[in-house]
Protein backbone atom coordinates (compact mmCIF):
# COMPACT_ATOMS: atom_id res chain seq x y z
CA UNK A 1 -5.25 -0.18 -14.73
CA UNK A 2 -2.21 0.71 -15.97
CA UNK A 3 -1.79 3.99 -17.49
CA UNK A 4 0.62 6.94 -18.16
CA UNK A 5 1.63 9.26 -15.21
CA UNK A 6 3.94 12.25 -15.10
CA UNK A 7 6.63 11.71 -13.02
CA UNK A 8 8.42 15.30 -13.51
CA UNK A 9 9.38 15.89 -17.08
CA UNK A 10 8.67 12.22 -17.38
CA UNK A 11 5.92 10.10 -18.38
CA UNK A 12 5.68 6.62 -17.02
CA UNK A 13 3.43 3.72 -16.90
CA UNK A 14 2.06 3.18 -13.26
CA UNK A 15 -0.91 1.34 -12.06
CA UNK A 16 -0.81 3.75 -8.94
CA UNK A 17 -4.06 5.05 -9.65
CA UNK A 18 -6.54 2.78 -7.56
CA UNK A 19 -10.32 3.19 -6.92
CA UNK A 20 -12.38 1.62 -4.33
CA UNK A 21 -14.81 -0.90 -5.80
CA UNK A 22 -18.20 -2.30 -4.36
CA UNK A 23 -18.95 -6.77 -3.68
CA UNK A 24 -16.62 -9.70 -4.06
CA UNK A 25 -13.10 -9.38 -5.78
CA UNK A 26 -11.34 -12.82 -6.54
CA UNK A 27 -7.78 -12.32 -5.28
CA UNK A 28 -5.36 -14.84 -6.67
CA UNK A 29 -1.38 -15.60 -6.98
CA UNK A 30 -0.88 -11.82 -9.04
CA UNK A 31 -3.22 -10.29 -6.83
CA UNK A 32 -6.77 -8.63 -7.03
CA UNK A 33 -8.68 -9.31 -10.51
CA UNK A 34 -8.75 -6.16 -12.62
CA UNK A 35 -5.83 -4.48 -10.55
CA UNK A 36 -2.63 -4.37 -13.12
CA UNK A 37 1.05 -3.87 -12.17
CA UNK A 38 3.08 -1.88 -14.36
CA UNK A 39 6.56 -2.65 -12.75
CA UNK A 40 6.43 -6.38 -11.14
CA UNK A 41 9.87 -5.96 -10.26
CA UNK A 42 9.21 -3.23 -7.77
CA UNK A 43 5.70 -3.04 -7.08
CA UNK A 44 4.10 -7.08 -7.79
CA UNK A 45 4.66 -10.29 -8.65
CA UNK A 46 4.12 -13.13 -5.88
CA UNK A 47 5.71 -11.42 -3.05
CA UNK A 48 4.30 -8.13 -3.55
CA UNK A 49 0.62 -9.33 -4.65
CA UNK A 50 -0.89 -6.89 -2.43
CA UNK A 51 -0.77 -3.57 -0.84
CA UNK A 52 -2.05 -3.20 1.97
CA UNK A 53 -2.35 0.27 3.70
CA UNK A 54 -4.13 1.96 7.43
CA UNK A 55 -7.13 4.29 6.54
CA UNK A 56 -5.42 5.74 9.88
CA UNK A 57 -2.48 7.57 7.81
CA UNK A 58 -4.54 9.05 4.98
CA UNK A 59 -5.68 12.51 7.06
CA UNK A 60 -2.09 12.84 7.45
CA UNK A 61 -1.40 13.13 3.43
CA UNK A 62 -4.68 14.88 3.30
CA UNK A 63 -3.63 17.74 6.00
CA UNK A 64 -0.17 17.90 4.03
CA UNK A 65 -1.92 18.41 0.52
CA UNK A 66 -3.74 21.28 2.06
CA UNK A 67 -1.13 22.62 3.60
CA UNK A 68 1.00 22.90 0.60
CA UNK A 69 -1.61 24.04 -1.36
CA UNK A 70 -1.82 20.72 -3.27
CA UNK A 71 -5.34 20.00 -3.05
CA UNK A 72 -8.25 23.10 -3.47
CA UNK A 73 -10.70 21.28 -1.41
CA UNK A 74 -10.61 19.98 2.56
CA UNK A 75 -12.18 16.48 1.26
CA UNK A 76 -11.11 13.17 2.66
CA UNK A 77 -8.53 10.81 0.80
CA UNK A 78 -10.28 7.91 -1.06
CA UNK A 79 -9.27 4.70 -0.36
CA UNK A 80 -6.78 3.47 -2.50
CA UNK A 81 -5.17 7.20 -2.47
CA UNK A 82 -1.71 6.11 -1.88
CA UNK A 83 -1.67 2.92 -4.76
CA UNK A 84 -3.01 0.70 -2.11
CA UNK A 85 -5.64 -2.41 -3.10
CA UNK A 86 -6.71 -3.20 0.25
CA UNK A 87 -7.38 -0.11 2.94
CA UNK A 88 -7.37 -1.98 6.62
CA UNK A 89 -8.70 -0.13 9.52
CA UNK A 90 -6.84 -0.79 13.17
CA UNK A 91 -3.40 -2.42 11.77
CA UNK A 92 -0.25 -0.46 11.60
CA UNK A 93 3.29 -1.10 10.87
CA UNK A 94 4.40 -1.51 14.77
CA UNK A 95 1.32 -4.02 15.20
CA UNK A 96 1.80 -6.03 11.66
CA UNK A 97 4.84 -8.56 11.42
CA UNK A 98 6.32 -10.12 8.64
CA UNK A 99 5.57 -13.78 7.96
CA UNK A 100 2.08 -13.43 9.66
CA UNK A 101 -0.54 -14.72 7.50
CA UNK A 102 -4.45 -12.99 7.34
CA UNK A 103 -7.30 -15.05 6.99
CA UNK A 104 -10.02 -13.31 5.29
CA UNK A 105 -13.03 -15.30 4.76
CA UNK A 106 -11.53 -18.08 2.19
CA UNK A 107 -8.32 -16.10 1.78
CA UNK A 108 -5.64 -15.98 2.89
CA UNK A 109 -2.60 -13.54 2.63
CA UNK A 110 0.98 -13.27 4.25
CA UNK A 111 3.11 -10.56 5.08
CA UNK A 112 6.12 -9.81 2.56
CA UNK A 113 7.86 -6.69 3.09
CA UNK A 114 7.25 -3.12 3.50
CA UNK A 115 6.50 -0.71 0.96
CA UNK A 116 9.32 1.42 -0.12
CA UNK A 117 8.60 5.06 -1.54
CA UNK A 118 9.36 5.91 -5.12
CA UNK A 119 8.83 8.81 -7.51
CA UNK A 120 5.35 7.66 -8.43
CA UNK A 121 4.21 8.31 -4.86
CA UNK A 122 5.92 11.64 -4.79
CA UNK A 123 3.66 12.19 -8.22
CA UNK A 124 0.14 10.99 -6.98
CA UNK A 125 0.21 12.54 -3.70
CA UNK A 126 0.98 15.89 -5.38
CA UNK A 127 4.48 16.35 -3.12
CA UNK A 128 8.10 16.11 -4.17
CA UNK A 129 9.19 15.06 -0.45
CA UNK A 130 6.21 12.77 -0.31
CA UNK A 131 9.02 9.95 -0.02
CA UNK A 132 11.00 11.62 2.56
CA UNK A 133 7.90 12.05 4.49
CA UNK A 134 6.87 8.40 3.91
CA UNK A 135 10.13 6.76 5.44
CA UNK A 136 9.69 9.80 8.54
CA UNK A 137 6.72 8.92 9.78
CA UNK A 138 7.14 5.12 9.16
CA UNK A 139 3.71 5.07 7.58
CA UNK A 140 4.72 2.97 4.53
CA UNK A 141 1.90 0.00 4.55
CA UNK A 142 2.72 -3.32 3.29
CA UNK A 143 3.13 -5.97 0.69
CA UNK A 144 1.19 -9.30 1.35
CA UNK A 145 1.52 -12.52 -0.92
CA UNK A 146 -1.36 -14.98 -1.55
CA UNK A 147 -1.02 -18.04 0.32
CA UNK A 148 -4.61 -19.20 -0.35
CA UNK A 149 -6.41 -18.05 -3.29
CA UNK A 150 -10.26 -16.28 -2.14
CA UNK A 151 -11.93 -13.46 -2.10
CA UNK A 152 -12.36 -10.32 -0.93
CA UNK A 153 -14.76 -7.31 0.14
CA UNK A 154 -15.15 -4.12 2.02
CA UNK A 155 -16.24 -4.81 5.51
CA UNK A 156 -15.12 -8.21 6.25
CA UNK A 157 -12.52 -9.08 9.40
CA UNK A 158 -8.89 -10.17 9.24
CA UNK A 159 -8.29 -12.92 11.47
CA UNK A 160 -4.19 -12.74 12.36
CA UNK A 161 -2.32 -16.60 12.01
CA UNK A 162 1.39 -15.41 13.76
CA UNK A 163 4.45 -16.23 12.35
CA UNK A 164 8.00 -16.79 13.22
CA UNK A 165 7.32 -12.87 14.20
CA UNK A 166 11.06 -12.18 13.48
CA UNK A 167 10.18 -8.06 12.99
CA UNK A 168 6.98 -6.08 12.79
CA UNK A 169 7.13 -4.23 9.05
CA UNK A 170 7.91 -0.73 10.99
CA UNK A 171 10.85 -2.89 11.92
CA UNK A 172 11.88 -3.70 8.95
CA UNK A 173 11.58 -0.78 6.92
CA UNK A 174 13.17 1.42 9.47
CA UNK A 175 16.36 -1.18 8.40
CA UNK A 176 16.00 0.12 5.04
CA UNK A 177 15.48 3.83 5.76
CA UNK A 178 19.06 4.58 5.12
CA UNK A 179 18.67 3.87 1.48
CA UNK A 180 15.68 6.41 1.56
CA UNK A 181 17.13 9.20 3.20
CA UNK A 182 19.50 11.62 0.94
């Protein structure tokens, strides 16, 4: 839900704050029911539905929070950490290409663009360079639109459909690190 976050000296609205959730979820053109968006323009609307991020980077974020001091405890991340709605296991930006579509169960999703860092990031994970770090390590997830309305759950397979496979979303976010990098 959408709520305020400092951001600094700021307060904003952000919908950053995700929690995993047990069954079914109906996914539809806006994304995931229940799951707001505070900024469509950035982070939303059709092309940015969902956010889909690997399990496999979260011990990295974890290991930095302790190492800066960040976090008291030596717990693992929860799922949906990073702002993500959908945590996928055994996918990563090198391996995931933009136009591909996902079949899971009677949805289905297709690949948008990578997710770019922003000051809310930098805020949730607790680290000013979070961004920085982010566009580094290439570990940036990605947005998926809804091509087929369904559902959704923990647990259940993502069957690939290629597309025109034009550039994997490391690819193209590595085209926009420039813009990232002061």
């Amino acid at each position: 839900m959408v709520r305020p976050l400092r951001v600094g000296e700021r307060r904003v609205l952000s919908a950053i704050g995700k929690t995993p959730v047990g069954g079914a979820v109906a996914v539809g053109p806006l994304g995931l029911a229940g799951d707001e968006q505070a900024d469509p323009a950035y982070h939303g609307g059709l092309d940015k539905a969902v956010y889909a991020y690997p399990v496999e980077h979260l011990p990295t974020w974890q290991c930095l929070r302790r190492e800066r001091s960040v976090s008291m405890f030596d717990e693992p991340l929860p799922f949906g950490f990073v702002g993500e709605n959908l945590s996928v296991e055994g996918l990563r930006e090198s391996e995931v290409w933009i136009g591909d579509e996902w079949a899971i169960g009677d949805l289905v999703l297709r690949v948008t663009a990578p997710r770019e860092p922003c000051s809310k990031f930098n805020a949730v994970t607790g680290l000013p360079d979070a961004g920085r770090l982010m566009v580094d390590a290439c570990n940036c997830g990605w947005y998926l639109a809804v091509a087929q309305p369904g559902t959704v759950q923990a647990g259940q397979d993502i069957a690939v459909r290629p597309g025109r496979r034009g550039m994997t979303v490391a690819q193209a976010f590595l085209a926009k690190r420039a813009k990232h990098i002061r």
